[in-house]
N, C-alpha and C. Protein backbone atom coordinates (compact mmCIF):
# COMPACT_ATOMS: atom_id res chain seq x y z
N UNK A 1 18.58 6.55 -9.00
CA UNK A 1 18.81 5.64 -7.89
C UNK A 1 18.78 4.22 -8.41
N UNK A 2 19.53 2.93 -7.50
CA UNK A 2 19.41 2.14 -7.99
C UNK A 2 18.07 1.23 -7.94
N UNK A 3 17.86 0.34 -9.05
CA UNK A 3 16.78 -0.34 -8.84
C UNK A 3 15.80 -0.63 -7.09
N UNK A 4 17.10 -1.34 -6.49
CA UNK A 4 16.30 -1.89 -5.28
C UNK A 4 15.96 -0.93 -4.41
N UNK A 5 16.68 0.25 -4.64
CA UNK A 5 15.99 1.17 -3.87
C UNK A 5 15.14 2.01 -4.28
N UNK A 6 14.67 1.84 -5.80
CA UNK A 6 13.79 2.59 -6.14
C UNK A 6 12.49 1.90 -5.97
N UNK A 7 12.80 0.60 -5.83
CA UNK A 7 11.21 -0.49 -5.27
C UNK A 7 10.68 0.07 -3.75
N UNK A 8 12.17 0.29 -3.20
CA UNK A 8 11.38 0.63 -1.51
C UNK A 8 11.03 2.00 -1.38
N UNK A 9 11.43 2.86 -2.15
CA UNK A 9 11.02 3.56 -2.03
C UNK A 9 9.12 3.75 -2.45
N UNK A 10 9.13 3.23 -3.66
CA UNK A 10 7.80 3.29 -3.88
C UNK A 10 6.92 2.54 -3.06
N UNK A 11 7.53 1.71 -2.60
CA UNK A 11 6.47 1.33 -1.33
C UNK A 11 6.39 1.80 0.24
N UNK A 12 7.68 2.77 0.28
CA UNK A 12 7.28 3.94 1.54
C UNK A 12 6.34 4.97 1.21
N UNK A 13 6.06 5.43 -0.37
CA UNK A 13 5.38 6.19 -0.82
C UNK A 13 4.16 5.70 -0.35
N UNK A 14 3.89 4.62 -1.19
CA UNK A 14 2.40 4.15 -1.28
C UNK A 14 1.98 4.42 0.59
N UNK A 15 3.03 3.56 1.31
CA UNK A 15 2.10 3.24 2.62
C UNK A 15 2.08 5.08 3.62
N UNK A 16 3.06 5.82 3.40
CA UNK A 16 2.72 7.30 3.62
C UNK A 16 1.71 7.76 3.06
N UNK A 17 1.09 7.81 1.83
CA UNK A 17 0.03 8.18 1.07
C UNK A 17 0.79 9.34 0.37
N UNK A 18 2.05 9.35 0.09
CA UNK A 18 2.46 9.87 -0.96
C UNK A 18 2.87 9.66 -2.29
N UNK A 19 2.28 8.54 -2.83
CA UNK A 19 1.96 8.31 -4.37
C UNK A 19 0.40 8.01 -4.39
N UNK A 20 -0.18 7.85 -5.07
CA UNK A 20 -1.06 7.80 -5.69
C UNK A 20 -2.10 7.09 -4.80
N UNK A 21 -3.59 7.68 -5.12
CA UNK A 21 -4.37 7.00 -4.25
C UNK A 21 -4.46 5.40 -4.29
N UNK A 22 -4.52 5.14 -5.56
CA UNK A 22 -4.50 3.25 -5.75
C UNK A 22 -3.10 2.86 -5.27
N UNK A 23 -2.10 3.14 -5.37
CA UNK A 23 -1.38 2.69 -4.84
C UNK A 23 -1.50 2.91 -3.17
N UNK A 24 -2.41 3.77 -2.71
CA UNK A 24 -2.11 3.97 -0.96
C UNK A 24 -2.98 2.72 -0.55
N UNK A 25 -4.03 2.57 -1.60
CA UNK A 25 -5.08 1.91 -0.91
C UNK A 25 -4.94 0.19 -1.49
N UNK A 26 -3.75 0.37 -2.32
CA UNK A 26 -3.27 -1.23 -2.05
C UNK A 26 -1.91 -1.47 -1.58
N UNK A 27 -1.98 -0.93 -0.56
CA UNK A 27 -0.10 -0.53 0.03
C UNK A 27 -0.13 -2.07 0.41
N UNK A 28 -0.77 -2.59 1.02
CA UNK A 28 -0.45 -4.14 1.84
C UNK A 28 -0.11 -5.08 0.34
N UNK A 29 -0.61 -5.32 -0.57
CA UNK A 29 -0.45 -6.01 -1.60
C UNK A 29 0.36 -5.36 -1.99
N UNK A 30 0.77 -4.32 -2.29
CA UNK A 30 2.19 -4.11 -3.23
C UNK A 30 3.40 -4.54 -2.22
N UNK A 31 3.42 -4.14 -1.01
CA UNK A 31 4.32 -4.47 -0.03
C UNK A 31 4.90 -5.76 0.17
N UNK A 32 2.98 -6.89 -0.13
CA UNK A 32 3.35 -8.30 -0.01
C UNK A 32 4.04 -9.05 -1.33
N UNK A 33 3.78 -8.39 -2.66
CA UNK A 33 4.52 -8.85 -3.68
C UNK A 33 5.89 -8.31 -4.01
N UNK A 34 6.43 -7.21 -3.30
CA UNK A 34 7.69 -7.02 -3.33
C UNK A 34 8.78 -7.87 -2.34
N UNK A 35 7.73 -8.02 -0.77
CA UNK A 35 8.73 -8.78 0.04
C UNK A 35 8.50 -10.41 -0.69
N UNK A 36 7.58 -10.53 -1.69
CA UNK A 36 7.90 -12.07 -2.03
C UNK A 36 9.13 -12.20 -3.06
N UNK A 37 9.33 -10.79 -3.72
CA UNK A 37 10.06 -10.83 -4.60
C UNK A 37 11.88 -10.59 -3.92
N UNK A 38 11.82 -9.71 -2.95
CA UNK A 38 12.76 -9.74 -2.43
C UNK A 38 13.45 -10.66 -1.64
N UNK A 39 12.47 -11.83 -1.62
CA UNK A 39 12.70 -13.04 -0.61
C UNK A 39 13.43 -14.53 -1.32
N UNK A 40 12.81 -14.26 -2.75
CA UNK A 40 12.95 -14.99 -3.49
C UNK A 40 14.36 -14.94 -4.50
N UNK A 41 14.63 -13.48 -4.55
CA UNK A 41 15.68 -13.01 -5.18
C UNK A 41 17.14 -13.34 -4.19
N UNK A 42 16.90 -13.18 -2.66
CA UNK A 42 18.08 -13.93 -1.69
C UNK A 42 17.89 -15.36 -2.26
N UNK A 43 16.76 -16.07 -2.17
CA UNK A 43 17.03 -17.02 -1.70
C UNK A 43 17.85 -17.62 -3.21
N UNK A 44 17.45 -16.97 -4.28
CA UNK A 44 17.86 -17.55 -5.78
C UNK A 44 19.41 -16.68 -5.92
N UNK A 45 19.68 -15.88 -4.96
CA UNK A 45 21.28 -15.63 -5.12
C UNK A 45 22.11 -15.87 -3.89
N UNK A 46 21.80 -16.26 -2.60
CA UNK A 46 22.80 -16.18 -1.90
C UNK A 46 23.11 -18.02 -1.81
N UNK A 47 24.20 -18.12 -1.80
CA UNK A 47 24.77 -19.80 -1.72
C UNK A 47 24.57 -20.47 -1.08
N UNK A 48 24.42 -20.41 0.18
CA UNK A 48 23.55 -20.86 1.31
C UNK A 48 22.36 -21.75 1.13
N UNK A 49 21.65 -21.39 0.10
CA UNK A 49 20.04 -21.52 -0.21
C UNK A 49 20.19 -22.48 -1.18
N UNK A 50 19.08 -24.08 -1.11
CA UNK A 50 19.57 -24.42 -2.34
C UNK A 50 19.16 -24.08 -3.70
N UNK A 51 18.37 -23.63 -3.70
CA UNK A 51 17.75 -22.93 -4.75
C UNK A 51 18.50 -22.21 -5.48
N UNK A 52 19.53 -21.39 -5.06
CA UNK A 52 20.79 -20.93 -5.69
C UNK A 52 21.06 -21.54 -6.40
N UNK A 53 21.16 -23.03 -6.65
CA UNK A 53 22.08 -24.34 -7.01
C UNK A 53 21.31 -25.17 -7.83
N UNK A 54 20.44 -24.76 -7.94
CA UNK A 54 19.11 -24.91 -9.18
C UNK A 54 20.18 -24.65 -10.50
N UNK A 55 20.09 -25.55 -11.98
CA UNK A 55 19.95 -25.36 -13.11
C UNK A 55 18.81 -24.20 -13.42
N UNK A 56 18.08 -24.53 -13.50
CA UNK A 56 16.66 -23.64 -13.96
C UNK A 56 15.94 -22.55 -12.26
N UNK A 57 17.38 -21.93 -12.01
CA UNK A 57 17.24 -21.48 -10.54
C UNK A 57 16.11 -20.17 -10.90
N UNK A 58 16.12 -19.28 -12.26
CA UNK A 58 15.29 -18.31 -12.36
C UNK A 58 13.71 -18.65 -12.71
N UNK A 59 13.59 -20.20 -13.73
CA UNK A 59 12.23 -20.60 -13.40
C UNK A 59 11.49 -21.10 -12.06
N UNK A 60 11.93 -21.84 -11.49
CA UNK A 60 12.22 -22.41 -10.13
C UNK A 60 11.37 -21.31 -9.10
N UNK A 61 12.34 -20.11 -9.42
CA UNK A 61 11.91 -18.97 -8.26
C UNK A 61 10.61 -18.09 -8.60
N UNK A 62 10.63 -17.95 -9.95
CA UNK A 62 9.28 -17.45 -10.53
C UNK A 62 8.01 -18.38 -10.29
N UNK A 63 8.21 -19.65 -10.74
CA UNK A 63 7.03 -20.60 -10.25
C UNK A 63 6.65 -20.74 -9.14
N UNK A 64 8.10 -20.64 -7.89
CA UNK A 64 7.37 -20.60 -6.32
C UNK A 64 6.74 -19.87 -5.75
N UNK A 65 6.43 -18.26 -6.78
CA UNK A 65 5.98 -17.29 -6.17
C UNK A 65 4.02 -17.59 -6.63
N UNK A 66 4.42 -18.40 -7.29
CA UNK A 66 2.92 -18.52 -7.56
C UNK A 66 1.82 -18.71 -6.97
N UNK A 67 0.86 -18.47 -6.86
CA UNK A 67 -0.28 -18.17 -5.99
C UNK A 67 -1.05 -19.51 -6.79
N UNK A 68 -2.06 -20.68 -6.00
CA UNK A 68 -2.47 -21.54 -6.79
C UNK A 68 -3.78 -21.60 -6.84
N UNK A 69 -4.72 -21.88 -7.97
CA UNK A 69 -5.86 -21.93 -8.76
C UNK A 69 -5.92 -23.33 -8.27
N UNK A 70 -7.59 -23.63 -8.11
CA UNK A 70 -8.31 -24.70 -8.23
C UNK A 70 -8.73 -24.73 -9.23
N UNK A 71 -8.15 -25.87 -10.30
CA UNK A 71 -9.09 -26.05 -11.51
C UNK A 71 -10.45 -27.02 -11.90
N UNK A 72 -10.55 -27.38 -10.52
CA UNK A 72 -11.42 -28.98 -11.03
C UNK A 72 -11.12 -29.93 -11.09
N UNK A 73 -9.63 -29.99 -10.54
CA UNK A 73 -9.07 -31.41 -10.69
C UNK A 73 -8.48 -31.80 -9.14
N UNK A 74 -7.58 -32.24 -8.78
CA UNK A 74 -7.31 -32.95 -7.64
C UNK A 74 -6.38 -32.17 -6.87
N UNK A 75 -5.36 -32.01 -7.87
CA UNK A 75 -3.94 -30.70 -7.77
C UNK A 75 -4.45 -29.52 -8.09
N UNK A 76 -4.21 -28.61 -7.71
CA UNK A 76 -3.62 -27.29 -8.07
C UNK A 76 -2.95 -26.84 -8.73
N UNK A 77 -3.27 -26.25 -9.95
CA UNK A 77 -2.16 -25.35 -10.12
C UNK A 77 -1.55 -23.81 -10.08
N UNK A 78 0.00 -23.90 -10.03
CA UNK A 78 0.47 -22.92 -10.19
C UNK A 78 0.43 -22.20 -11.42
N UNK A 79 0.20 -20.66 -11.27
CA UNK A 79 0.07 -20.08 -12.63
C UNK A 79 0.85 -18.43 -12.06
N UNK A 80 2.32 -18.85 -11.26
CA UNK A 80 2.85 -17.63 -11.74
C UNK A 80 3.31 -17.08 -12.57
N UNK A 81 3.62 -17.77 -13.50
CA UNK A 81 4.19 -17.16 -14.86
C UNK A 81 2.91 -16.86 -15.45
N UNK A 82 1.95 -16.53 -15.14
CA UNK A 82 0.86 -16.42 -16.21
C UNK A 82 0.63 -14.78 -15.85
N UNK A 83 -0.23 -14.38 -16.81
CA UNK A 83 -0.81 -12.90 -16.20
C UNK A 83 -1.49 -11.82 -15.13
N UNK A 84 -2.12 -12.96 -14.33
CA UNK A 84 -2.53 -12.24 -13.05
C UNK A 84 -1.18 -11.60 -12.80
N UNK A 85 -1.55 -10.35 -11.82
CA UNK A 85 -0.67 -9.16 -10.92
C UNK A 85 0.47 -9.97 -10.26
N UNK A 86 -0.66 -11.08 -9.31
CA UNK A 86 0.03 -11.67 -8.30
C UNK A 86 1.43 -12.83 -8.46
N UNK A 87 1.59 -12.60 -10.31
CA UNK A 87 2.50 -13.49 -10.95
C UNK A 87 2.97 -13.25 -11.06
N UNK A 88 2.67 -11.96 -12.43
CA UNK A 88 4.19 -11.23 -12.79
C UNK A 88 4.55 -10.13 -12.59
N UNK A 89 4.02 -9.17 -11.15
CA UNK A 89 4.44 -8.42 -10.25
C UNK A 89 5.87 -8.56 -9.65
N UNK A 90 5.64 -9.71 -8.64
CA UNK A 90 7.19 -10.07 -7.93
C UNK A 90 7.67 -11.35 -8.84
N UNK A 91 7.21 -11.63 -10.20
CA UNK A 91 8.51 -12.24 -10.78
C UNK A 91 9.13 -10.84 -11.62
N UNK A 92 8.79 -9.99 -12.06
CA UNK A 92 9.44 -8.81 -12.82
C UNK A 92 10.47 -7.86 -11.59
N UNK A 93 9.67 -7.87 -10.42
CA UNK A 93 10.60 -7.12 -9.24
C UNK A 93 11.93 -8.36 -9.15
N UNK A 94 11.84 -9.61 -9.36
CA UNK A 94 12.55 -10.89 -9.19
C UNK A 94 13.72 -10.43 -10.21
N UNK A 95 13.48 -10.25 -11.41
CA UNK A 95 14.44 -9.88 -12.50
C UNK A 95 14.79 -8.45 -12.77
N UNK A 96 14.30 -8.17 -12.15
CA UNK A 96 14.40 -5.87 -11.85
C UNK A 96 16.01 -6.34 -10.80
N UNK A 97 15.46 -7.31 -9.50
CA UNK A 97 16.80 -7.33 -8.28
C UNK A 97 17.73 -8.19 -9.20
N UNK A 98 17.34 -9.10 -9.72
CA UNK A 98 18.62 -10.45 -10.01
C UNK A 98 19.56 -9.71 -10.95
N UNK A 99 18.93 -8.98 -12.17
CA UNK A 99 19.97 -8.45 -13.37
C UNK A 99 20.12 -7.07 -13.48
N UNK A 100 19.82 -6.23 -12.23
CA UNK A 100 20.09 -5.00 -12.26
C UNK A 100 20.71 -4.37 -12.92
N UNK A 101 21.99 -4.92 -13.26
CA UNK A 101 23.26 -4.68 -14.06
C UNK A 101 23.30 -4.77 -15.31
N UNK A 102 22.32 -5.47 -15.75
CA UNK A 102 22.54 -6.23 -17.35
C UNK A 102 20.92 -6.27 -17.63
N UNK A 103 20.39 -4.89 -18.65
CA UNK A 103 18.96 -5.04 -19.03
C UNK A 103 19.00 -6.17 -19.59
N UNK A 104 19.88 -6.64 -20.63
CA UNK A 104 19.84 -7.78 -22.01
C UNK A 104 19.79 -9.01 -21.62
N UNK A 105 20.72 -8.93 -20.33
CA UNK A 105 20.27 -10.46 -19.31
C UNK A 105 19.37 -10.41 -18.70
N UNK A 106 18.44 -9.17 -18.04
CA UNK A 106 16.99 -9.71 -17.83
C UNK A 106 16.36 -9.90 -18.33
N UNK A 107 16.35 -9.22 -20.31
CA UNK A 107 15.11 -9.73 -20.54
C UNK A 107 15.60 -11.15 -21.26
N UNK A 108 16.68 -11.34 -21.63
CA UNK A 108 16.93 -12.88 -21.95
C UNK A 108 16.41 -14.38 -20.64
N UNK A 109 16.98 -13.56 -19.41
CA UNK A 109 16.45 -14.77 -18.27
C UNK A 109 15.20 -14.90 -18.61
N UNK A 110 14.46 -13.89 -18.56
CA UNK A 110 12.66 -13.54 -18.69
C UNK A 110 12.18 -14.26 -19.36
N UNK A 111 12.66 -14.51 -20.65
CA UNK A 111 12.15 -14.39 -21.87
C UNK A 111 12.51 -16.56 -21.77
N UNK A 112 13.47 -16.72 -21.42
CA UNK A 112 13.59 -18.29 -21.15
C UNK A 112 12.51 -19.17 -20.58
N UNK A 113 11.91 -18.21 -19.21
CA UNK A 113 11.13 -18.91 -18.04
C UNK A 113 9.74 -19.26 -18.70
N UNK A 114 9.38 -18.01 -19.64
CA UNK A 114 8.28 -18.35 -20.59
C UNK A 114 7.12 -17.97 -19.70
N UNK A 115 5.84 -18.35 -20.02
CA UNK A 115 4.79 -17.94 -19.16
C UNK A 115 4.28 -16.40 -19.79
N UNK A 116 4.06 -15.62 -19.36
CA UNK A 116 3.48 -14.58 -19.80
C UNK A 116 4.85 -13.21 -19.58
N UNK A 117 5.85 -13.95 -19.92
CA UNK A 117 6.74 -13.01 -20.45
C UNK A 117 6.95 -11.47 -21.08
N UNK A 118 5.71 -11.67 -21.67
CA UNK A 118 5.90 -10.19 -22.75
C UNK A 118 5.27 -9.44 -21.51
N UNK A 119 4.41 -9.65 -20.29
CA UNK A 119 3.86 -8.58 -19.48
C UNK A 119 5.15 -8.38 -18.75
N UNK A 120 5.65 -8.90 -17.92
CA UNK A 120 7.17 -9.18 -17.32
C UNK A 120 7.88 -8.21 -18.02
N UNK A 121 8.06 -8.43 -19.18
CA UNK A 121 9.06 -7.54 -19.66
C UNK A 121 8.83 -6.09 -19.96
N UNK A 122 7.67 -5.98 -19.68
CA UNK A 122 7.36 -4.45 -19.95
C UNK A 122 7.65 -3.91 -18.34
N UNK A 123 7.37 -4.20 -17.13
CA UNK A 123 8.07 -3.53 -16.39
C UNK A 123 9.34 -3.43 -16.65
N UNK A 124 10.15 -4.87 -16.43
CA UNK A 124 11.90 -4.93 -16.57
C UNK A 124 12.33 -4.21 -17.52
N UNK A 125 11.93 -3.98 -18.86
CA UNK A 125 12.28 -3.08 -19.71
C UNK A 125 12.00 -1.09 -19.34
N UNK A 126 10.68 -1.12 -18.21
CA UNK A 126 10.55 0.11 -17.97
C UNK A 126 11.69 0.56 -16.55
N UNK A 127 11.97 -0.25 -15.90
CA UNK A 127 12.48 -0.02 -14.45
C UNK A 127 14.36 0.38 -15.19
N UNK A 128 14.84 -1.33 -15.69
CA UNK A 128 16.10 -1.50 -15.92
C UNK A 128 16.23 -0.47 -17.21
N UNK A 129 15.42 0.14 -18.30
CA UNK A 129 15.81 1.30 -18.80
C UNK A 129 15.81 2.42 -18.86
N UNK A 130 15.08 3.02 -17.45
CA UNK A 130 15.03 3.76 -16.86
C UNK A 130 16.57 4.25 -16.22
N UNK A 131 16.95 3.15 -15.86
CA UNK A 131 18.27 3.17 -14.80
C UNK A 131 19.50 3.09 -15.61
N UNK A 132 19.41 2.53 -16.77
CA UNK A 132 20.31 2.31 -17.48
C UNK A 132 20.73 3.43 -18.45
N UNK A 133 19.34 3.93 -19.23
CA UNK A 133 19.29 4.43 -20.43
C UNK A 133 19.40 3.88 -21.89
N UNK A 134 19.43 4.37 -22.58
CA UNK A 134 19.48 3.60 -24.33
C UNK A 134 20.76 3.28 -24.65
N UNK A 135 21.92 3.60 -24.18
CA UNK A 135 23.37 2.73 -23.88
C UNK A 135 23.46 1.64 -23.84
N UNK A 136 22.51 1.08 -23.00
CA UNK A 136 22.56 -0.34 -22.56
C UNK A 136 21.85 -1.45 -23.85
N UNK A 137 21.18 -1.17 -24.57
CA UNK A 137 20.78 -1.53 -25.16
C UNK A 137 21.75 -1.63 -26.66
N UNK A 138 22.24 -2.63 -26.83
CA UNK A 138 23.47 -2.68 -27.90
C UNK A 138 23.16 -2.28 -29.38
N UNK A 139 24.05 -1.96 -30.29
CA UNK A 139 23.92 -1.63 -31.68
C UNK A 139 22.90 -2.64 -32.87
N UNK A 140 23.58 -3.94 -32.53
CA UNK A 140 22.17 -5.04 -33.04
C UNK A 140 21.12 -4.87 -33.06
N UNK A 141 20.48 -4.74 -31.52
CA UNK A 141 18.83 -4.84 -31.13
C UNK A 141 18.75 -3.49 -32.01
N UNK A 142 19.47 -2.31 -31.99
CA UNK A 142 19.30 -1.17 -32.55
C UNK A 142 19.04 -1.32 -34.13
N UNK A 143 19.46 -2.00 -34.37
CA UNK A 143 19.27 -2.00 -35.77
C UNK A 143 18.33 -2.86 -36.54
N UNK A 144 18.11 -4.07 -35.70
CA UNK A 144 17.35 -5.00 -36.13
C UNK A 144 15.89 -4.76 -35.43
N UNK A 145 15.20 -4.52 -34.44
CA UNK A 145 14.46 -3.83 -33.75
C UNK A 145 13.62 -3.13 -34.84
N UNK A 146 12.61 -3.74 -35.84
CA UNK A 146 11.72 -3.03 -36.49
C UNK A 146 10.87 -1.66 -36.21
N UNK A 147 10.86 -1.81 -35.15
CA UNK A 147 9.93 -0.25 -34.69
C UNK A 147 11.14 0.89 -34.16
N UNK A 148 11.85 0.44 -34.03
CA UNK A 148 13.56 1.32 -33.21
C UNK A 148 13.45 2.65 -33.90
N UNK A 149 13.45 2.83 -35.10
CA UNK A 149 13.49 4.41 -35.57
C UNK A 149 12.16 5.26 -35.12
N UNK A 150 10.95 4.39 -35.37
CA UNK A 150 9.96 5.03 -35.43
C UNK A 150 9.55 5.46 -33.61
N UNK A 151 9.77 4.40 -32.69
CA UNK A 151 9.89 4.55 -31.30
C UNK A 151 10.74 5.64 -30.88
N UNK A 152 11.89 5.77 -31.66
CA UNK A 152 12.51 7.25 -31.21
C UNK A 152 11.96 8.47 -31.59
N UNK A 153 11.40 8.62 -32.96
CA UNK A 153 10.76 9.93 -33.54
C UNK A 153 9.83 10.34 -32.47
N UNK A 154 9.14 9.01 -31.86
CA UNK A 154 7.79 9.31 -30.67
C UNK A 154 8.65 9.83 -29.51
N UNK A 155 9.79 9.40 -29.18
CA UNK A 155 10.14 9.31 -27.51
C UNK A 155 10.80 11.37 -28.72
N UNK A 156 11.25 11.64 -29.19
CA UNK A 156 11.81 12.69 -29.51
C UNK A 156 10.75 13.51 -29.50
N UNK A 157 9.34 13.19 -29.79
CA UNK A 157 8.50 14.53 -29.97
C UNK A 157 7.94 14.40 -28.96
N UNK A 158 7.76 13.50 -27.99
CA UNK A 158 7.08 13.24 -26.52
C UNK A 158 8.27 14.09 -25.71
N UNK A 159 9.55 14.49 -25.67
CA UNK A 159 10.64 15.24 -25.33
C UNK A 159 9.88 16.59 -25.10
N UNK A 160 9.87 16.53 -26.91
CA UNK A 160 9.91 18.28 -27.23
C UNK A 160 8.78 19.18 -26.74
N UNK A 161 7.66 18.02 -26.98
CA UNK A 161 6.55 18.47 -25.72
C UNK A 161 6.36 18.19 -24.61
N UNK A 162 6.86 17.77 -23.95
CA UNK A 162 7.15 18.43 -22.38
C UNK A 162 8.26 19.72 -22.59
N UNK A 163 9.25 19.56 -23.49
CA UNK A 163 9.88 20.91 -22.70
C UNK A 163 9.37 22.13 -23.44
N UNK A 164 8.63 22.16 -24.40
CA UNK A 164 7.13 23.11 -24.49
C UNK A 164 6.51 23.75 -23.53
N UNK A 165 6.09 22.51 -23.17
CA UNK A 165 4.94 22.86 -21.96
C UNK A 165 6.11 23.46 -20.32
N UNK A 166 7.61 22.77 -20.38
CA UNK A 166 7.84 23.39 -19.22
C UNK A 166 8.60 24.74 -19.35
N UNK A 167 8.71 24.96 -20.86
CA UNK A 167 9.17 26.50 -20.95
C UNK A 167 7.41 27.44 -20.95
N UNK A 168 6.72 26.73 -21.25
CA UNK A 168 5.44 27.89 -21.40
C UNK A 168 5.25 27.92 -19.75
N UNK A 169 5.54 26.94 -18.88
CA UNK A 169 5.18 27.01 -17.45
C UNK A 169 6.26 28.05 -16.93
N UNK A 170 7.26 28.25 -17.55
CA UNK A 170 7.89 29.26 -16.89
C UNK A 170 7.95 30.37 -17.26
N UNK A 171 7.30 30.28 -18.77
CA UNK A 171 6.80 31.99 -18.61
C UNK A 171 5.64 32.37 -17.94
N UNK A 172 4.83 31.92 -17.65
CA UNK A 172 3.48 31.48 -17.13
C UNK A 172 4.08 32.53 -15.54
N UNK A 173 4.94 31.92 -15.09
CA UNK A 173 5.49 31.88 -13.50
C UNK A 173 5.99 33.37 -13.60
N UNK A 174 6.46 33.69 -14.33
CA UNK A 174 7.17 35.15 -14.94
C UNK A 174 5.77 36.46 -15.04
C-alpha cells in the first residue's frame, strides 16, 4: 500500500487496539504527530499556502513542527530537528508524504534540513523502502555504500530463516 495510507492505517490500528499495546496506549500522541505531519505536508505542497513558496520550504516545515524548550533565557527554543519523538516523528511522516515517490529525494531533502537527521532517516529509509524495494536505490549508492554487501548477506540469512521457521510451521500444522 501506499505510504499515506499505510500511516492511517496504523493509526486506526493503534486507536482500535489492534496493534500493539504501546501503541494503543499512546494512540492520542501518535494521532497528534501524524495530523501535524499531515498538516504540514498540505501546507508545504499545496500553492495556496505560502509556505509552499518558501526557498528552504522543507526546513521551514520541519522547524514549525517543533515543540519549544525553555532554556533559561528569554526566547524559546525550537528543537524540532533535534531527537525528541515529538521532532522527528512528524518531520520523518513530513518526508515519508512529501517524497513518496523518490526514496533518494527524501533522504537528500532530510539530510539538507540537518538537525538530527540520521534518526529521520531511519524511519524514511524503513517506510519509503519498504514501498519501494532495493530498485529504488541506484547502482552508485550500491556500490559505494561500505556495508552494502555485508547488509545483504544479513537481510539474505534473516530471509532464509524465516522461511525455515515458516516451512517447519507448516509441517508442524501437518
Amino acid at each position: 500500500m501506499a505510504p499515506r495510507e499505510a500511516i492511517h492505517v496504523v493509526v486506526r490500528e493503534a486507536k482500535n487496539g489492534d496493534a500493539s499495546p504501546l501503541m494503543e496506549k499512546n494512540y492520542k500522541f501518535i494521532a497528534e504527530q501524524v495530523k501535524k505531519a499531515i498538516g504540514k505536508y498540505t501546507e508545504a505542497s499545496d500553492p495556496q499556502f505560502a509556505l509552499s513558496k518558501e526557498e528552504f520550504v522543507d526546513d521551514l516545515a520541519v522547524t514549525s513542527m517543533a515543540r519549544l524548550w525553555e532554556v533559561g533565557k528569554t526566547e524559546p527554543i525550537k528543537v524540532g530537528k533535534a531527537s525528541p519523538t515529538e521532532g522527528t516523528m512528524p518531520a520523518s511522516l513530513y518526508f515519508i508524504l512529501k517524497y513518496h515517490d523518490n526514496l533518494i529525494a527524501a533522504l537528500q531533502a532530510n539530510a539538507m534540513v540537518g538537525g538530527d537527521n540520521a534518526a529521520r532517516a531511519i524511519a524514511i529509509g524503513m517506510v519509503l523502502g519498504a514501498y519501494h524495494g532495493v530498485k529504488e536505490i541506484g547502482h552508485p549508492w550500491r556500490t559505494e555504500l561500505k556495508a552494502w554487501k555485508r547488509s545483504e548477506k544479513m537481510l539474505d540469512a534473516l530471509l532464509a530463516q524465516k522461511s525455515k521457521k515458516k516451512k517447519k510451521k507448516q509441517q508442524d500444522e501437518l
